[in-house]
Protein backbone atom coordinates (compact mmCIF):
# COMPACT_ATOMS: atom_id res chain seq x y z
CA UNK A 1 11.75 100.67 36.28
CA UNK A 2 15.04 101.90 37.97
CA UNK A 3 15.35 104.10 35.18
CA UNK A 4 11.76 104.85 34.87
CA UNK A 5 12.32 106.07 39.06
CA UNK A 6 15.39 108.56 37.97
CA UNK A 7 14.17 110.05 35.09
CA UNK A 8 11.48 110.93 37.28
CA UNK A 9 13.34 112.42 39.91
CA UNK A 10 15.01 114.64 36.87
CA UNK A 11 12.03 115.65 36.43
CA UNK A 12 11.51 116.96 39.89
CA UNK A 13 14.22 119.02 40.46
CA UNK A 14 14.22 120.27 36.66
CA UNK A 15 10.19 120.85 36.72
CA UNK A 16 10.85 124.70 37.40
CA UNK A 17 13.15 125.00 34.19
CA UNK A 18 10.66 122.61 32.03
CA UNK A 19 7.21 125.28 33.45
CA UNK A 20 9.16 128.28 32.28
CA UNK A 21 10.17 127.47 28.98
CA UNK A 22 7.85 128.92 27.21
CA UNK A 23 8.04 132.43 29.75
CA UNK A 24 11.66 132.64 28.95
CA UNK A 25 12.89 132.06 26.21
CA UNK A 26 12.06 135.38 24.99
CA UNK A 27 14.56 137.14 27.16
CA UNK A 28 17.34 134.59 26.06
CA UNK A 29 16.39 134.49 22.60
CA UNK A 30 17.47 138.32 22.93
CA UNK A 31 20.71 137.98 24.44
CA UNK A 32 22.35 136.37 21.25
CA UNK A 33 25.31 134.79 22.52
CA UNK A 34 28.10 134.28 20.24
CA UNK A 35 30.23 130.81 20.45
CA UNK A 36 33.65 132.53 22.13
CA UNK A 37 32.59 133.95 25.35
CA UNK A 38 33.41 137.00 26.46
CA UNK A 39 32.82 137.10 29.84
CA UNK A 40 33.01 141.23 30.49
CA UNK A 41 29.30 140.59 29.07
CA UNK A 42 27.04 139.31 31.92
CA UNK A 43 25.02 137.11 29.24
CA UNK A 44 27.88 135.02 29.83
CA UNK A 45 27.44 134.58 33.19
CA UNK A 46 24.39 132.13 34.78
CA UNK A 47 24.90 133.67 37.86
CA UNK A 48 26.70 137.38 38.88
CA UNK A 49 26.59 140.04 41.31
CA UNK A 50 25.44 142.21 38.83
CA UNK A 51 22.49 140.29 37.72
CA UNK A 52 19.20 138.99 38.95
CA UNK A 53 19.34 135.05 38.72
CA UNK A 54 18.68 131.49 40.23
CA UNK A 55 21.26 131.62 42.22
CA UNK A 56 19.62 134.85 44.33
CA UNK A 57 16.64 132.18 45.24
CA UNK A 58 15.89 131.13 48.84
CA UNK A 59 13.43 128.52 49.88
CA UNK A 60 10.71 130.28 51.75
CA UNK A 61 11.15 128.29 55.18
CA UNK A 62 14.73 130.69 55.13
CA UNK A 63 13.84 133.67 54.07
CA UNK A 64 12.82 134.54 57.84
CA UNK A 65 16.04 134.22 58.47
CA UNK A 66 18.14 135.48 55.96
CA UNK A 67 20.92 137.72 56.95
CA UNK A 68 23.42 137.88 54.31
CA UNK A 69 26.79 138.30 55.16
CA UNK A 70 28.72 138.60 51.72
CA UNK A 71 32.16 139.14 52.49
CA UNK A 72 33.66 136.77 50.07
CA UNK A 73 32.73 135.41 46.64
CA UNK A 74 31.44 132.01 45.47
CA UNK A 75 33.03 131.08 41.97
CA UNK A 76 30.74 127.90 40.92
CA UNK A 77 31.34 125.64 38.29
CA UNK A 78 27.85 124.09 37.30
CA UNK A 79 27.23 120.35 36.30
CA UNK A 80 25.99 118.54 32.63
CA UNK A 81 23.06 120.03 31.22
CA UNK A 82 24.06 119.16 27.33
CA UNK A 83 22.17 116.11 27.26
CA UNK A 84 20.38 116.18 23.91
CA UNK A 85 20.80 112.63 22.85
CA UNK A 86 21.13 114.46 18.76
CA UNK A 87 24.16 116.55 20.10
CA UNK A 88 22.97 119.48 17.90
CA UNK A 89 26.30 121.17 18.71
CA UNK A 90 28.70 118.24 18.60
CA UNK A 91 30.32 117.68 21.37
CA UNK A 92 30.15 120.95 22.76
CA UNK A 93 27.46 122.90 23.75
CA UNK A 94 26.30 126.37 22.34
CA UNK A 95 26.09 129.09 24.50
CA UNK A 96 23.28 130.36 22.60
CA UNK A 97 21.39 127.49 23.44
CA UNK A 98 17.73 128.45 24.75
CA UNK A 99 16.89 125.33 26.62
CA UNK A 100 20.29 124.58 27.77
CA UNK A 101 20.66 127.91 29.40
CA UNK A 102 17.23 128.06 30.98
CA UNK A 103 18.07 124.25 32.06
CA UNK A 104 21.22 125.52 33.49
CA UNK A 105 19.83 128.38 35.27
CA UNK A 106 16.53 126.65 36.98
CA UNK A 107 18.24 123.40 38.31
CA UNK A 108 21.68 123.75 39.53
CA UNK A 109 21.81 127.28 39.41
CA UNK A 110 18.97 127.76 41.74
CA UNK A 111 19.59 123.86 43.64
CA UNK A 112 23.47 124.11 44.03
CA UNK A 113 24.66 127.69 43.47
CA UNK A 114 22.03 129.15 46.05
CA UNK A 115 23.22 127.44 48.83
CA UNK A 116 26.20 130.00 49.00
CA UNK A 117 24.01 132.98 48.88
CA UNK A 118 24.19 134.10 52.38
CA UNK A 119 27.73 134.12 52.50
CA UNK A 120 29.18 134.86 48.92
CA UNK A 121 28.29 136.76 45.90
CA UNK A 122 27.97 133.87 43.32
CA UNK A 123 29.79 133.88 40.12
CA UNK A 124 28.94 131.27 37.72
CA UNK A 125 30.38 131.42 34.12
CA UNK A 126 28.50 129.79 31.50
CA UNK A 127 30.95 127.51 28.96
CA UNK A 128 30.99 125.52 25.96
CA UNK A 129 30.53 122.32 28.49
CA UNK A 130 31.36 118.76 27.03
CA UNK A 131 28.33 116.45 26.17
CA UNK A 132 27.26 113.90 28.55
CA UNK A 133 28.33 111.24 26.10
CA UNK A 134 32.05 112.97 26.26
CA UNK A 135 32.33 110.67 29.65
CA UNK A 136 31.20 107.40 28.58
CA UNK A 137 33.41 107.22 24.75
CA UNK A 138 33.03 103.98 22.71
CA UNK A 139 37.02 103.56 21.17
CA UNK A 140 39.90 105.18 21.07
CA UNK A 141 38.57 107.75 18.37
CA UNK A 142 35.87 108.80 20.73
CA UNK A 143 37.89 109.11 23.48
CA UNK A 144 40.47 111.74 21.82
CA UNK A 145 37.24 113.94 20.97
CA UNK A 146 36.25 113.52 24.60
CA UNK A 147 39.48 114.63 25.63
CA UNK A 148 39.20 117.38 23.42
CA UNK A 149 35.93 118.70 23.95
CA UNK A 150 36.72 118.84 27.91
CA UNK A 151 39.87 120.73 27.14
CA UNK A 152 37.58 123.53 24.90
CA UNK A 153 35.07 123.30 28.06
CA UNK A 154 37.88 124.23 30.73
CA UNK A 155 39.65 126.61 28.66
CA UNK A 156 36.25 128.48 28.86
CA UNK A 157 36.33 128.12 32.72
CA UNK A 158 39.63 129.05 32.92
CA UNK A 159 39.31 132.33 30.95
CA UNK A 160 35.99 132.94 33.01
CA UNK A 161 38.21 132.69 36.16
CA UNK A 162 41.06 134.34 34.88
CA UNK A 163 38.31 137.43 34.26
CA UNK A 164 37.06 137.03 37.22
CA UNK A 165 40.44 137.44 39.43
CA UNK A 166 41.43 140.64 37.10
CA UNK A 167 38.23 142.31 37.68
CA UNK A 168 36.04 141.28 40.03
CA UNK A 169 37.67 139.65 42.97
CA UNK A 170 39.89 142.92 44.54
CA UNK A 171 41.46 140.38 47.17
CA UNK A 172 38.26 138.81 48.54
CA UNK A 173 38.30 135.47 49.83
CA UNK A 174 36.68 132.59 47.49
CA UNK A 175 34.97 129.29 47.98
CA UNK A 176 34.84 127.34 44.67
CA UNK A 177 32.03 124.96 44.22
CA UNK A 178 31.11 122.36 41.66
CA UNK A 179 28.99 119.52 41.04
CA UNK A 180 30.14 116.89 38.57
CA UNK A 181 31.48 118.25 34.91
CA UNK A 182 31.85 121.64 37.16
CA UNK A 183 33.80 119.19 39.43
CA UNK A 184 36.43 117.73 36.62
CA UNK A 185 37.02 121.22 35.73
CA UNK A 186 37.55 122.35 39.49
CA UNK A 187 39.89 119.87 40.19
CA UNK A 188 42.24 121.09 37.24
CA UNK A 189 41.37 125.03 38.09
CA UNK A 190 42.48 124.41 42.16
CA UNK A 191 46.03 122.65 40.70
CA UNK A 192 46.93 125.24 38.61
CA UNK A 193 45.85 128.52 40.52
CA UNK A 194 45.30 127.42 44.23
CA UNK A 195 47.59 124.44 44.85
CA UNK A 196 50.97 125.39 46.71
CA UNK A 197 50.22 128.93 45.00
CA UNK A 198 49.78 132.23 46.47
CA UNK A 199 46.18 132.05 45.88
CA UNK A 200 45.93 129.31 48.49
CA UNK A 201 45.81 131.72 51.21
CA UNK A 202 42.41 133.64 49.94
CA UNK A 203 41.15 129.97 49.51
CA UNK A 204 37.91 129.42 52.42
CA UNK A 205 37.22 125.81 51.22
CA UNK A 206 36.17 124.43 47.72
CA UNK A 207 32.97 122.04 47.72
CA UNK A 208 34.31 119.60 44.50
CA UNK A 209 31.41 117.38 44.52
CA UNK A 210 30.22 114.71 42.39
CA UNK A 211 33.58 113.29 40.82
CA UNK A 212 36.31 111.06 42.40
CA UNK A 213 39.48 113.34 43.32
CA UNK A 214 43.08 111.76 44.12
CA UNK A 215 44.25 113.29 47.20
CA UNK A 216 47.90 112.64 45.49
CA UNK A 217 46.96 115.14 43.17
CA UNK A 218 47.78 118.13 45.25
CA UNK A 219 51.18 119.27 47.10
CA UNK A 220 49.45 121.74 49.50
CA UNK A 221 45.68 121.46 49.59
CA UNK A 222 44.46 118.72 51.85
CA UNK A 223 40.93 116.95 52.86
CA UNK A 224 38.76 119.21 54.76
CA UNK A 225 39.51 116.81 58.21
CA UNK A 226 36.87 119.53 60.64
CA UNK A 227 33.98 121.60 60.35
CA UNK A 228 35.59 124.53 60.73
CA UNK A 229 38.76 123.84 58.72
CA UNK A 230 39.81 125.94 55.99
CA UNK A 231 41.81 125.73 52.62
CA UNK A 232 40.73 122.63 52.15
CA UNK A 233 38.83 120.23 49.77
CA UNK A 234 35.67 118.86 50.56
CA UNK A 235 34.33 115.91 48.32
CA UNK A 236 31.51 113.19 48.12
CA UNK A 237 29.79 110.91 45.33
CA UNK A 238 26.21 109.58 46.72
CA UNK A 239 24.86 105.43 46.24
CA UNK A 240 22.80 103.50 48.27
CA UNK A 241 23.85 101.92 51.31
CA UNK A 242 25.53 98.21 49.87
CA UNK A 243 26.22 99.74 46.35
CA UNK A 244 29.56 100.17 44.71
CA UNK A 245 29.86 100.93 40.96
CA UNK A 246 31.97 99.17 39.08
CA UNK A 247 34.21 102.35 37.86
CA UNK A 248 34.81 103.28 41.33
CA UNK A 249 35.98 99.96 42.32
CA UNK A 250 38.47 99.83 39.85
CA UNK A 251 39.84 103.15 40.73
CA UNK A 252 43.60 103.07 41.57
CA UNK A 253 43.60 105.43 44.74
CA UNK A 254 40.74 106.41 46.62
CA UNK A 255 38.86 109.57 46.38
CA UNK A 256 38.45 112.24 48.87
CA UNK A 257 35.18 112.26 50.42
CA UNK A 258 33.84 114.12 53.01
CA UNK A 259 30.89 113.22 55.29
CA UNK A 260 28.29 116.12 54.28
CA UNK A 261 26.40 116.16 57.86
CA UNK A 262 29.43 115.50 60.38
CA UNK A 263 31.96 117.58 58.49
CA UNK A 264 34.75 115.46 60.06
CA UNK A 265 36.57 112.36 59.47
CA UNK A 266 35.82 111.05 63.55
CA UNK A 267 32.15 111.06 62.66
CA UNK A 268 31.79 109.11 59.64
CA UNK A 269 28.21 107.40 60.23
CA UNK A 270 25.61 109.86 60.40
CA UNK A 271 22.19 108.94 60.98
CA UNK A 272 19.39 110.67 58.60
CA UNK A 273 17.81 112.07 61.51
CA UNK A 274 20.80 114.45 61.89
CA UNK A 275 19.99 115.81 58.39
CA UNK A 276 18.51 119.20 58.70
CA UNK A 277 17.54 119.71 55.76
CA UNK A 278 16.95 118.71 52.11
CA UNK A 279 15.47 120.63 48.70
CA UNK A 280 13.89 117.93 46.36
CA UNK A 281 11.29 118.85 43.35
CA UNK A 282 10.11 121.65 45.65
CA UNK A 283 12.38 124.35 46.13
CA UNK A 284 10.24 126.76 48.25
CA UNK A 285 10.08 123.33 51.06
CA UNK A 286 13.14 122.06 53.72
CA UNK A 287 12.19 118.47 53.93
CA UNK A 288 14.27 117.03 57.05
CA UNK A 289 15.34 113.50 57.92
CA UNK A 290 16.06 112.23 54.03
CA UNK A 291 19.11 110.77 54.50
CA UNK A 292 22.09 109.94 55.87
CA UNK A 293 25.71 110.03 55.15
CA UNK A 294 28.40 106.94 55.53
CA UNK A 295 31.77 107.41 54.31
CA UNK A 296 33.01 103.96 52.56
CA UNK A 297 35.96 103.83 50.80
CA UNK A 298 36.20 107.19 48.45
CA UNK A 299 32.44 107.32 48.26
CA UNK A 300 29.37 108.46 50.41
CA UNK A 301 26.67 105.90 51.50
CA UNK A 302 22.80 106.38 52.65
CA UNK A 303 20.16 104.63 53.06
CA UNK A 304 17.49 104.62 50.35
CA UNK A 305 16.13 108.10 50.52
CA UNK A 306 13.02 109.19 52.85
CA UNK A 307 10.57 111.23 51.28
CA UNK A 308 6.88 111.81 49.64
CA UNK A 309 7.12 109.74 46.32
CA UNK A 310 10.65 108.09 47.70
CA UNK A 311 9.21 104.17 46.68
CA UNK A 312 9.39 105.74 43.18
CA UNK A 313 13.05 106.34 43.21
CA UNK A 314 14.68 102.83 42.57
CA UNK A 315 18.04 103.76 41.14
CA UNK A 316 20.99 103.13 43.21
CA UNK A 317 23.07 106.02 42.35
CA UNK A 318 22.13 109.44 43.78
CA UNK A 319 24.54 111.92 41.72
CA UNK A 320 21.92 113.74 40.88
CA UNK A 321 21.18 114.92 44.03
CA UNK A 322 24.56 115.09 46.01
CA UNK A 323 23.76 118.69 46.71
CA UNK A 324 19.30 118.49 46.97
CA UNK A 325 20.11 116.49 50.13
CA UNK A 326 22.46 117.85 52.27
CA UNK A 327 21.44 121.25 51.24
CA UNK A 328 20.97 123.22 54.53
CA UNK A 329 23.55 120.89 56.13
CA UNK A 330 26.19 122.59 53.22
CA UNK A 331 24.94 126.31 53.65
CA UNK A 332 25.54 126.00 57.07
CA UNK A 333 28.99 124.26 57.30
CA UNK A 334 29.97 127.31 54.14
CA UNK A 335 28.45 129.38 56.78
CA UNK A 336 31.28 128.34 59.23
CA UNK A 337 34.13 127.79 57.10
CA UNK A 338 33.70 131.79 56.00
CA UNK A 339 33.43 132.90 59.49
CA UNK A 340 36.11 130.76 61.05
CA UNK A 341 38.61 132.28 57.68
CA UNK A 342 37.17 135.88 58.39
CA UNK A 343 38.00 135.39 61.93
CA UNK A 344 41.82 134.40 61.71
CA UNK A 345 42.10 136.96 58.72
CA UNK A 346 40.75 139.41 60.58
CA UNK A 347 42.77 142.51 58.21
CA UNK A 348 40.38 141.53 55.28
CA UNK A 349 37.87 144.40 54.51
CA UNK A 350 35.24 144.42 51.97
């Protein structure tokens, strides 16, 4: 049953991607990606400036309101959507792959990515990501193609970046954002370009979400301590209130995490009913009051989820949805963190 409840919930956030199948793929079918990207061609890109996407979507409660104020740029690393259990591409996905694209594009491109729309034009490469399985391998054999198939899926992020920075950033500032694979590849991408680097200082904040993160790990970059503090990290991984995998508890350090509602570390029990705002299976609706936010030792804790359907969802672990739930809560701290770095860097023009 708890497996029945989160395959389900799958469902409802990816039920936009599964409806349009058939009206898509089409258009993909005629981009013909090749397997080394090249990423001066926007096919190669789930989300860009220069192209309509996902990541341009606004739930309609905000669209009222929507003033956007795109003075820096949004480089997004998106999550695990090679989940075929076949692996028709080995270990790595193909970027020519219809349904993984459109899967891509129509739930974390348009759940995650578009929660920096109002403040950053989003850039969000596609690569030859690492199968699911690559993070659960059997023996030592599987674990050196693991390690391998990660490395081919960050040297495709890397390039994307590297791209990016020669001809697209022209010294704008840049949040990075993740969510889980996106995540193990951010961590590596803030070490080697942002971390006690020149490149710190056009750093706003980077949202690494979904994967444990050593503080240890970096000389300069710290926790995001504040609301309105900048060149930081901000981190969380989302269970149940009373729930503790067992990877996590044998973790040797523990992990960053960041209290999505509160922002700070004073404030580390937030009630649900602080929680502005969440996007579940419905996109176009703000559902308030879902849940809460403890911090407890290098994860984030909540109560069992409030909403229509919510006795459905028995599984324990809310990865899935680390973003879906503390959506307008994150475009509204990004919101701050841009305007509080625009503010002391007040000689950056557009």
């Amino acid at each position: 049953m708890r497996h029945f409840a989160f395959i389900l919930f799958v469902l409802f956030l990816g039920s936009c991607a599964q409806s349009n199948y058939a009206k898509l793929e089409p258009i993909y079918e005629k981009q013909s990606l090749g397997e080394i990207p090249d990423y001066s061609n926007l096919n190669y890109w789930a989300a860009h400036p220069n192209k309509k996407s996902p990541a341009d979507s606004l739930p309609k409660e905000l669209s009222k309101t929507f003033h956007p104020v795109q003075l820096v740029d949004v480089f997004f690393i998106h999550p695990t959507t090679y989940l075929d259990s076949n692996m028709p591409y080995g270990m790595n996905a193909s970027l020519h792959d219809i349904k993984v694209n459109i899967k891509t594009d129509y739930t974390t491109i348009l759940n995650q990515a578009s929660i920096f729309n109002e403040v950053g034009r989003i850039y969000a490469p596609r690569y030859r990501q690492a199968h699911i399985k690559a993070y659960s391998p059997k023996d030592q054999k599987d674990t050196v193609i693991a390690i391998a198939a990660f490395e081919l899926a960050y040297q495709d992020v890397k390039a994307a970046f590297e791209y990016y920075m020669e001809h697209e950033n022209k010294g704008r500032p840049i949040v990075i954002a993740s969510h889980s694979q996106g995540s193990t590849h951010a961590k590596r991408l803030l070490r080697e370009y942002f971390d006690n680097k020149p490149l710190a200082k056009k750093l706003v904040a980077a949202y690494v979400v979904g994967m444990a993160i050593d503080p240890a790990d970096y000389v300069q970059l710290k926790p995001c301590d504040q609301p309105k503090a900048i060149g930081c990290i901000c981190a969380w991984r989302t269970y149940q209130e009373g729930y503790t995998p067992d990877f996590v508890e044998k973790e040797r350090y523990t992990s960053i995490v960041t209290n999505p509602i509160s922002w700070n570390t004073k404030d580390t029990i937030v009630d649900r009913s602080l929680n502005e705002g969440a996007v579940l299976y419905n996109f176009n609706t703000i559902t308030t009051h879902v849940v809460g936010a403890i911090n407890h030792g290098g994860i984030l804790w909540t109560k069992k989820p409030a909403f229509l359907g919510s006795f459905l969802y028995r599984t324990k672990n809310y990865h899935i949805a680390d973003y879906n739930f503390y959506y307008l809560s994150v475009r509204k701290n990004v919101a701050e963190r841009v305007h509080v770095y625009l503010g002391a860097n007040n000689s950056y023009t557009n």
